[in-house]
C-alpha atoms as a PDB file:
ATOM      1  CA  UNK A   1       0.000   0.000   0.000  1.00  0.00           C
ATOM      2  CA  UNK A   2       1.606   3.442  -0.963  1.00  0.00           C
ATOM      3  CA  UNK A   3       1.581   5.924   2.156  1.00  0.00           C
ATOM      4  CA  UNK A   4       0.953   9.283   1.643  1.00  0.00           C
ATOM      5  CA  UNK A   5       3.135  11.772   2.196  1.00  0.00           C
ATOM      6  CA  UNK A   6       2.393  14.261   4.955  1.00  0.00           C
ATOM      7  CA  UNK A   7       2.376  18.245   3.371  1.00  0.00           C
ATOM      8  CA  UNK A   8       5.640  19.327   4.586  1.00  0.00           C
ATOM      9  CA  UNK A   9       7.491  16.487   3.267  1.00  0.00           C
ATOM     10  CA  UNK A  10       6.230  17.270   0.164  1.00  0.00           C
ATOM     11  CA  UNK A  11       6.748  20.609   0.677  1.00  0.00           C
ATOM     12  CA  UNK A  12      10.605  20.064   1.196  1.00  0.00           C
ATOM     13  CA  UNK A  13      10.382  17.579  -1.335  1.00  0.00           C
ATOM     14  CA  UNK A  14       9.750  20.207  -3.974  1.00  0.00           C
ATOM     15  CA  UNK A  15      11.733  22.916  -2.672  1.00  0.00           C
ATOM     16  CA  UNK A  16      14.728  20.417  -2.820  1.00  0.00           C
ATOM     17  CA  UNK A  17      13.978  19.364  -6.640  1.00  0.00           C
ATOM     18  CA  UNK A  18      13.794  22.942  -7.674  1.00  0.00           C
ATOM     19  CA  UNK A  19      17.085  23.336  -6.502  1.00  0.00           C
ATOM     20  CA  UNK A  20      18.187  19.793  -7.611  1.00  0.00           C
ATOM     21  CA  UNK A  21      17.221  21.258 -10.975  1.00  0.00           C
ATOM     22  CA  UNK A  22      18.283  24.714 -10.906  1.00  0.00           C
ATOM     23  CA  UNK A  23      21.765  23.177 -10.470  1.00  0.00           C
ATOM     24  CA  UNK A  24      21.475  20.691 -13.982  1.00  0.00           C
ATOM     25  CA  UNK A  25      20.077  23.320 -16.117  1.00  0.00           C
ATOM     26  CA  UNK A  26      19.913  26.367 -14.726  1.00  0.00           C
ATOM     27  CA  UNK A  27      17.875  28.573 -12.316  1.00  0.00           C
ATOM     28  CA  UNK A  28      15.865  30.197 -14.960  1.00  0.00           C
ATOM     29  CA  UNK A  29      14.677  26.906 -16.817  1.00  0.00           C
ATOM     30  CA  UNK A  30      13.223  25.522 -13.802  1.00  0.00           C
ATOM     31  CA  UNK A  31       9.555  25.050 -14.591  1.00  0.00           C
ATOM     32  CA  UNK A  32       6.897  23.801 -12.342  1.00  0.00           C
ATOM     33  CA  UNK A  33       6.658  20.634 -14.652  1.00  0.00           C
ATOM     34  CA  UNK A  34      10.090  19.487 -14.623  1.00  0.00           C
ATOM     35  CA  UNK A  35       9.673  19.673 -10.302  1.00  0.00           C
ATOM     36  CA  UNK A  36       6.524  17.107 -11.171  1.00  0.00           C
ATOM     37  CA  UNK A  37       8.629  15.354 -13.332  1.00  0.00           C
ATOM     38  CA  UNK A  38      11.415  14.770 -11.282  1.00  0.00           C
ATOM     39  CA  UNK A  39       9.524  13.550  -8.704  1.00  0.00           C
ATOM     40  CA  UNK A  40       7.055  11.437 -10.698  1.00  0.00           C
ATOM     41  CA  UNK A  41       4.023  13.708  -9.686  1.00  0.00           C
ATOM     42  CA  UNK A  42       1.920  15.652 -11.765  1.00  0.00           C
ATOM     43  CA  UNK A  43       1.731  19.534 -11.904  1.00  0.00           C
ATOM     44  CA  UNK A  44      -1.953  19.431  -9.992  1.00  0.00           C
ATOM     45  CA  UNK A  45      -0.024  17.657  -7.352  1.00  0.00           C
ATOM     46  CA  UNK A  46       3.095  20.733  -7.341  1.00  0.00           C
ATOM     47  CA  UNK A  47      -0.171  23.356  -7.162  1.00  0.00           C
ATOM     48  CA  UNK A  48      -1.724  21.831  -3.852  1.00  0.00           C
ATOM     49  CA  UNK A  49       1.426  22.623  -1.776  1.00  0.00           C
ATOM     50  CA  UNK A  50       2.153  25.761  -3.763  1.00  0.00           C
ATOM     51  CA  UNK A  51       0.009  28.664  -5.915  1.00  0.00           C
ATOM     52  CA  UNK A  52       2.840  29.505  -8.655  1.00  0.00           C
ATOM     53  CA  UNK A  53       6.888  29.020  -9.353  1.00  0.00           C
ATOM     54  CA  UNK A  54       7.214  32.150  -7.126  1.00  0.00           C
ATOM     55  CA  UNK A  55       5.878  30.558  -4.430  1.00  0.00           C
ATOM     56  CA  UNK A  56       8.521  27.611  -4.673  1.00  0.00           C
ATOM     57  CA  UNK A  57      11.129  30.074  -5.266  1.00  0.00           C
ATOM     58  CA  UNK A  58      10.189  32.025  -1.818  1.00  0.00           C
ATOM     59  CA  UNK A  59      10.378  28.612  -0.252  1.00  0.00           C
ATOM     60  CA  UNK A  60      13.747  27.747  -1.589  1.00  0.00           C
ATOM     61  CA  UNK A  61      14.729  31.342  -0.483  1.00  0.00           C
ATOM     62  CA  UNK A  62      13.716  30.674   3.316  1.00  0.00           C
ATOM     63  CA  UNK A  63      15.764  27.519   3.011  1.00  0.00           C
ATOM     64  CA  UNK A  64      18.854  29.070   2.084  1.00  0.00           C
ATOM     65  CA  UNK A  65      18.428  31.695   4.832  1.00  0.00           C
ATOM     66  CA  UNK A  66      18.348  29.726   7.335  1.00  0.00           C
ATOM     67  CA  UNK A  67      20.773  27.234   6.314  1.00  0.00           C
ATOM     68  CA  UNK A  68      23.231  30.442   5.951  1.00  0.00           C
ATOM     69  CA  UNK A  69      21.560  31.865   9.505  1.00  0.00           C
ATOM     70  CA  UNK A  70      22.210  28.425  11.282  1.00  0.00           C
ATOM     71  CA  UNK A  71      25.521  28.295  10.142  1.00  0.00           C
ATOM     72  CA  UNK A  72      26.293  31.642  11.746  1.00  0.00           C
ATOM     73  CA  UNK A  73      24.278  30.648  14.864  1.00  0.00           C
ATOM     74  CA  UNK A  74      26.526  27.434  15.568  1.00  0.00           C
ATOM     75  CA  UNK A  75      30.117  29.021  14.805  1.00  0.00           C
ATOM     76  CA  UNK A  76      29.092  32.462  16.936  1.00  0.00           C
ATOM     77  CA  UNK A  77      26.897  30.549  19.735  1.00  0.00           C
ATOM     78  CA  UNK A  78      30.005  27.973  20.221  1.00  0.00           C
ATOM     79  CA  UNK A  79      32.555  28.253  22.809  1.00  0.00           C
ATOM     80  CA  UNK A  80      35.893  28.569  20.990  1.00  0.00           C
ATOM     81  CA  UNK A  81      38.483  31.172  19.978  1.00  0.00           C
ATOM     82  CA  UNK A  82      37.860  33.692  17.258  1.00  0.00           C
ATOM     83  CA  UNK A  83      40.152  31.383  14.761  1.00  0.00           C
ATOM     84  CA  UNK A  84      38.075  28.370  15.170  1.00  0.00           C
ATOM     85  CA  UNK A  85      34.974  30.590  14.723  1.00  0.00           C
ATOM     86  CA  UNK A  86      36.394  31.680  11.621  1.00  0.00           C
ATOM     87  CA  UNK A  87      37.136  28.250  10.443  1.00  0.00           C
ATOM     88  CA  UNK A  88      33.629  27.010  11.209  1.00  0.00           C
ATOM     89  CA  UNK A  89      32.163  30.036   9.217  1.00  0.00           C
ATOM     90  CA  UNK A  90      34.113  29.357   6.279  1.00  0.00           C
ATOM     91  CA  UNK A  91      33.936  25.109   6.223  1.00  0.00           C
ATOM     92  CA  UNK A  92      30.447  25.062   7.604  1.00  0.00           C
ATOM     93  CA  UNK A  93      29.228  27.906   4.070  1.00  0.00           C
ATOM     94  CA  UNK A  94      31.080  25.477   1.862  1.00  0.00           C
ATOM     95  CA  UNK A  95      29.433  22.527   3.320  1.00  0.00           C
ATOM     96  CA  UNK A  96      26.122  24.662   2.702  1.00  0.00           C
ATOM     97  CA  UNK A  97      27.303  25.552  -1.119  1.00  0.00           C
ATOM     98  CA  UNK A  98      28.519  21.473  -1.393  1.00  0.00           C
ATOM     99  CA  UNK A  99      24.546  20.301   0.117  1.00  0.00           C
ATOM    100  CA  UNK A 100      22.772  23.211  -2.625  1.00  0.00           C
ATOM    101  CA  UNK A 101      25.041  24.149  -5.186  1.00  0.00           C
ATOM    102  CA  UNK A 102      22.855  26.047  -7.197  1.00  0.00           C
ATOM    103  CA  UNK A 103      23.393  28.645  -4.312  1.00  0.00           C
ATOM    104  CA  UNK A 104      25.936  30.558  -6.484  1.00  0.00           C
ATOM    105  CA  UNK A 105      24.662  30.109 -10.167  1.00  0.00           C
ATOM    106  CA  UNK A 106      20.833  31.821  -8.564  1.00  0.00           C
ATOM    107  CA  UNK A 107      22.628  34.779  -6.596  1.00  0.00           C
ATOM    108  CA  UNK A 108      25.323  35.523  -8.986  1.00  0.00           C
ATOM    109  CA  UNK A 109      23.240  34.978 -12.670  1.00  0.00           C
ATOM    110  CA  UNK A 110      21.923  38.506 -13.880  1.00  0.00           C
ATOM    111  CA  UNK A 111      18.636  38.330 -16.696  1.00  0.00           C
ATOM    112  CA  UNK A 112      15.252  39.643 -16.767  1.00  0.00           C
ATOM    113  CA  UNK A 113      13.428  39.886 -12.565  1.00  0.00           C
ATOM    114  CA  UNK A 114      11.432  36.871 -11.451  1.00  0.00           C
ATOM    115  CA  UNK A 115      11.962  33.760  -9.665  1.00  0.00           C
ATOM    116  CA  UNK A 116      15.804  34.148  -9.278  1.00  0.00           C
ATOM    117  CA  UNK A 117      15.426  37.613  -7.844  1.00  0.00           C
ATOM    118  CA  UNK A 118      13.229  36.315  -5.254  1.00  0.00           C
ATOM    119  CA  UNK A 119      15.664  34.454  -3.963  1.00  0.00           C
ATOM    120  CA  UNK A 120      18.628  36.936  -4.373  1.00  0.00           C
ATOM    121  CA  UNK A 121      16.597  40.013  -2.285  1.00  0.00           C
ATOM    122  CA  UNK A 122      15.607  37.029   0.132  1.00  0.00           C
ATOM    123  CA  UNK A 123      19.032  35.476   0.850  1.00  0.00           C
ATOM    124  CA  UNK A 124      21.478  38.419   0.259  1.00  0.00           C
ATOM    125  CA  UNK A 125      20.496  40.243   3.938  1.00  0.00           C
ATOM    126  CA  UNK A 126      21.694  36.467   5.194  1.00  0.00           C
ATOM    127  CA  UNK A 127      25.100  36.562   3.375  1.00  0.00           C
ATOM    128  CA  UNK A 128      26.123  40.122   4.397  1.00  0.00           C
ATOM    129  CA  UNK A 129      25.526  38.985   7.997  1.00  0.00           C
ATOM    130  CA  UNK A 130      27.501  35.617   6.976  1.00  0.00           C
ATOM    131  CA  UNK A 131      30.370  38.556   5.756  1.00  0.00           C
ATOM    132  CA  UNK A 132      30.340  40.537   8.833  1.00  0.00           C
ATOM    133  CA  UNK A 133      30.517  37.552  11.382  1.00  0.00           C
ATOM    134  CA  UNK A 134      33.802  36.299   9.156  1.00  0.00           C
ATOM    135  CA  UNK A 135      35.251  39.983   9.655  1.00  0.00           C
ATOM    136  CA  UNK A 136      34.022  40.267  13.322  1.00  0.00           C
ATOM    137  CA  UNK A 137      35.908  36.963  13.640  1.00  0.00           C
ATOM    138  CA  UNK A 138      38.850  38.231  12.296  1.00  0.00           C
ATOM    139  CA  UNK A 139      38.619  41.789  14.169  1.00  0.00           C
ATOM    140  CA  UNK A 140      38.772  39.858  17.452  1.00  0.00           C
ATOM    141  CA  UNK A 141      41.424  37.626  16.238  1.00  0.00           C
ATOM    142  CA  UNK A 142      43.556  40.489  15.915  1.00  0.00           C
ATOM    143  CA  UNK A 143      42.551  42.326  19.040  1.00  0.00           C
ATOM    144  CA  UNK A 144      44.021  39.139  20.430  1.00  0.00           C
ATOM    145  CA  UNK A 145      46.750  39.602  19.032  1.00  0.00           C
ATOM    146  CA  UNK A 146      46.219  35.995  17.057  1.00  0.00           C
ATOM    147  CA  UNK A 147      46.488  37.326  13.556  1.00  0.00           C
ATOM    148  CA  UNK A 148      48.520  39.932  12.537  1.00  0.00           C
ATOM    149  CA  UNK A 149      47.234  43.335  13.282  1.00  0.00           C
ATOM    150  CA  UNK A 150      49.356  45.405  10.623  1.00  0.00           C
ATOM    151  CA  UNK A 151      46.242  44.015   7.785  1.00  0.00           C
ATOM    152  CA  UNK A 152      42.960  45.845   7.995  1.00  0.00           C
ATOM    153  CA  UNK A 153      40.142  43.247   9.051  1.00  0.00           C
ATOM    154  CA  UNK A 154      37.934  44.004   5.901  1.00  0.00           C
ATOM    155  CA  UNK A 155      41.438  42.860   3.964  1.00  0.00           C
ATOM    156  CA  UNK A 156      41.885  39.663   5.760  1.00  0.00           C
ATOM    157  CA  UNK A 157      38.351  38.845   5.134  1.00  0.00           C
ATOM    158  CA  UNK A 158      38.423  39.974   1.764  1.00  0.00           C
ATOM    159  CA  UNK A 159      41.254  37.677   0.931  1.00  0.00           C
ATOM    160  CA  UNK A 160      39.748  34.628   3.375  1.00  0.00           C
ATOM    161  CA  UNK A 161      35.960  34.425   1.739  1.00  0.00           C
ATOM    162  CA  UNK A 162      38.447  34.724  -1.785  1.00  0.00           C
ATOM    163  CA  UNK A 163      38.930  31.028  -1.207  1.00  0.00           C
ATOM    164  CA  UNK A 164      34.957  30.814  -1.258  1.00  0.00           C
ATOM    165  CA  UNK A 165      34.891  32.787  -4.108  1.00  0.00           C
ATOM    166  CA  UNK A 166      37.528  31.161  -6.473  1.00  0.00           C
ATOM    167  CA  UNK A 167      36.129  27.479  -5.356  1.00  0.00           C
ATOM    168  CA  UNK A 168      32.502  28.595  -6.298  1.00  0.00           C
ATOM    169  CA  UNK A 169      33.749  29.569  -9.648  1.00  0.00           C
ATOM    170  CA  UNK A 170      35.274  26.015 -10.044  1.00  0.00           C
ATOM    171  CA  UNK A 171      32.346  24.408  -9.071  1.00  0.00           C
ATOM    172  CA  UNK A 172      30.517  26.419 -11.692  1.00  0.00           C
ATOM    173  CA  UNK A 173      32.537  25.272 -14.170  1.00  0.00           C
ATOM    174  CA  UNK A 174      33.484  22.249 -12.890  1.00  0.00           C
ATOM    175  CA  UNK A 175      29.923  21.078 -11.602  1.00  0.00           C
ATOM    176  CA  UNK A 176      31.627  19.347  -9.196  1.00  0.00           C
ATOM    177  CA  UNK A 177      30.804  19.880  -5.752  1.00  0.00           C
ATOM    178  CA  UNK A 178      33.095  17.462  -3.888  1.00  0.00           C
ATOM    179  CA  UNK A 179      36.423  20.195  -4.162  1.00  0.00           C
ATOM    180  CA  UNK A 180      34.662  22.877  -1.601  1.00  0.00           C
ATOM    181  CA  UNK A 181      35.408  20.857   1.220  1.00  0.00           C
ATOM    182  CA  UNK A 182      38.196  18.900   0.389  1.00  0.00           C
ATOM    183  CA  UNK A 183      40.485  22.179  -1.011  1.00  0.00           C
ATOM    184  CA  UNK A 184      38.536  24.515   1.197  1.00  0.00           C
ATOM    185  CA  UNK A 185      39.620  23.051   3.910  1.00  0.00           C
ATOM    186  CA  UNK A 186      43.601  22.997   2.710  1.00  0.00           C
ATOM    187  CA  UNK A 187      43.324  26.295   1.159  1.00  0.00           C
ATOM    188  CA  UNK A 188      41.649  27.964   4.062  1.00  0.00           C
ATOM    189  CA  UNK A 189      44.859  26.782   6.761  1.00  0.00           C
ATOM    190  CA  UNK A 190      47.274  28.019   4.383  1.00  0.00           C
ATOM    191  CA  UNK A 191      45.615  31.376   3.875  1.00  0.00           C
ATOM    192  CA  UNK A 192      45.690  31.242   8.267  1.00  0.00           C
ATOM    193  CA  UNK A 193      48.968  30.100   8.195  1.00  0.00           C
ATOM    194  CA  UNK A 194      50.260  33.515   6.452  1.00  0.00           C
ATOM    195  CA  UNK A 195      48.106  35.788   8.753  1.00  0.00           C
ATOM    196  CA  UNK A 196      49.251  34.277  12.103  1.00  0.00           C
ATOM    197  CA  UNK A 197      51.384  36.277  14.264  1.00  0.00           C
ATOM    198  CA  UNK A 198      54.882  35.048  14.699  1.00  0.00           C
ATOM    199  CA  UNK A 199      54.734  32.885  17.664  1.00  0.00           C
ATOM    200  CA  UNK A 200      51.212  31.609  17.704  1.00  0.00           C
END
């Protein structure tokens, strides 16, 4: 006998195929038919859990907010040093970019508004706090005298959420997710290693 699925299962069942989907062929060719189609339902079925695409998108939006939100709730709520805070920032937004990949291609591809720019004026107030707790990180880091304080903060961050940057951009060309953690991690000590007082 085939059990139904309760409404918020289905509910993150579609919000995940959109982005399953937005990462094969594209945020902007994500229709509300190939979400049915992927998971062997039929459109009527997408429209009981949601009224339009925009609706999904919003959904996906909220996802990726918190997921960027919880990630700065665990590193900032732990207790640890402002270098491990850092480190948890950084690894634990790859890790987020690794799970949902189509993260970069929807908040960095410009066209025409819709769907996409639902999610980028959802999720962007999310990564500028993600931005300042790396650079609050660092700030205290230096007030500590852990990492050097002759580089401005914004620098060090600047050149620290580089490795986020320049791994995203593989993975966009790439399409493969599995480098984010596995360099990330490497790159991300390295870049440390250089900022570290002498001594530390």
């Amino acid at each position: 006998m085939k059990v139904r699925k309760l409404g918020r299962d289905r509910i993150s069942e579609i919000v995940q195929a959109a982005l399953d989907l937005a990462f094969e062929v594209g945020p902007d060719r994500v229709t509300t038919g190939m979400i049915a189609d992927h998971l062997g339902l039929t459109q009527p079925a997408i429209y009981k859990h949601f009224r339009n695409k925009e609706d999904i998108w919003r959904a996906v939006a909220e996802k990726l907010s918190d997921r960027i939100t919880d990630n700065i709730a665990r590193a900032t709520s732990a207790d640890q040093g402002p270098v491990d805070r850092l480190r948890q920032l950084v690894l634990g937004h790859l890790r987020l970019v690794q799970e949902t990949p189509a993260l970069p291609e929807i908040m960095v591809t410009r066209g025409p508004k819709g769907a996409r720019s639902v999610v980028q004026s959802h999720v962007q107030p999310s990564m500028s706090a993600f931005q300042n707790a790396v650079v609050d990180a660092i700030r205290e880091a230096r007030v500590e005298k852990i990492l050097r304080p002759d580089i401005n903060a914004a620098d060090l961050a600047t050149l620290i959420l580089g490795i986020i940057q320049s791994l995203v951009l593989r993975l966009l060309v790439a399409r493969d997710s599995t480098i984010l953690l596995r360099d990330g991690k490497r790159l991300l000590e390295l870049q440390l290693s250089v900022f570290v007082e002498p001594g530390e």
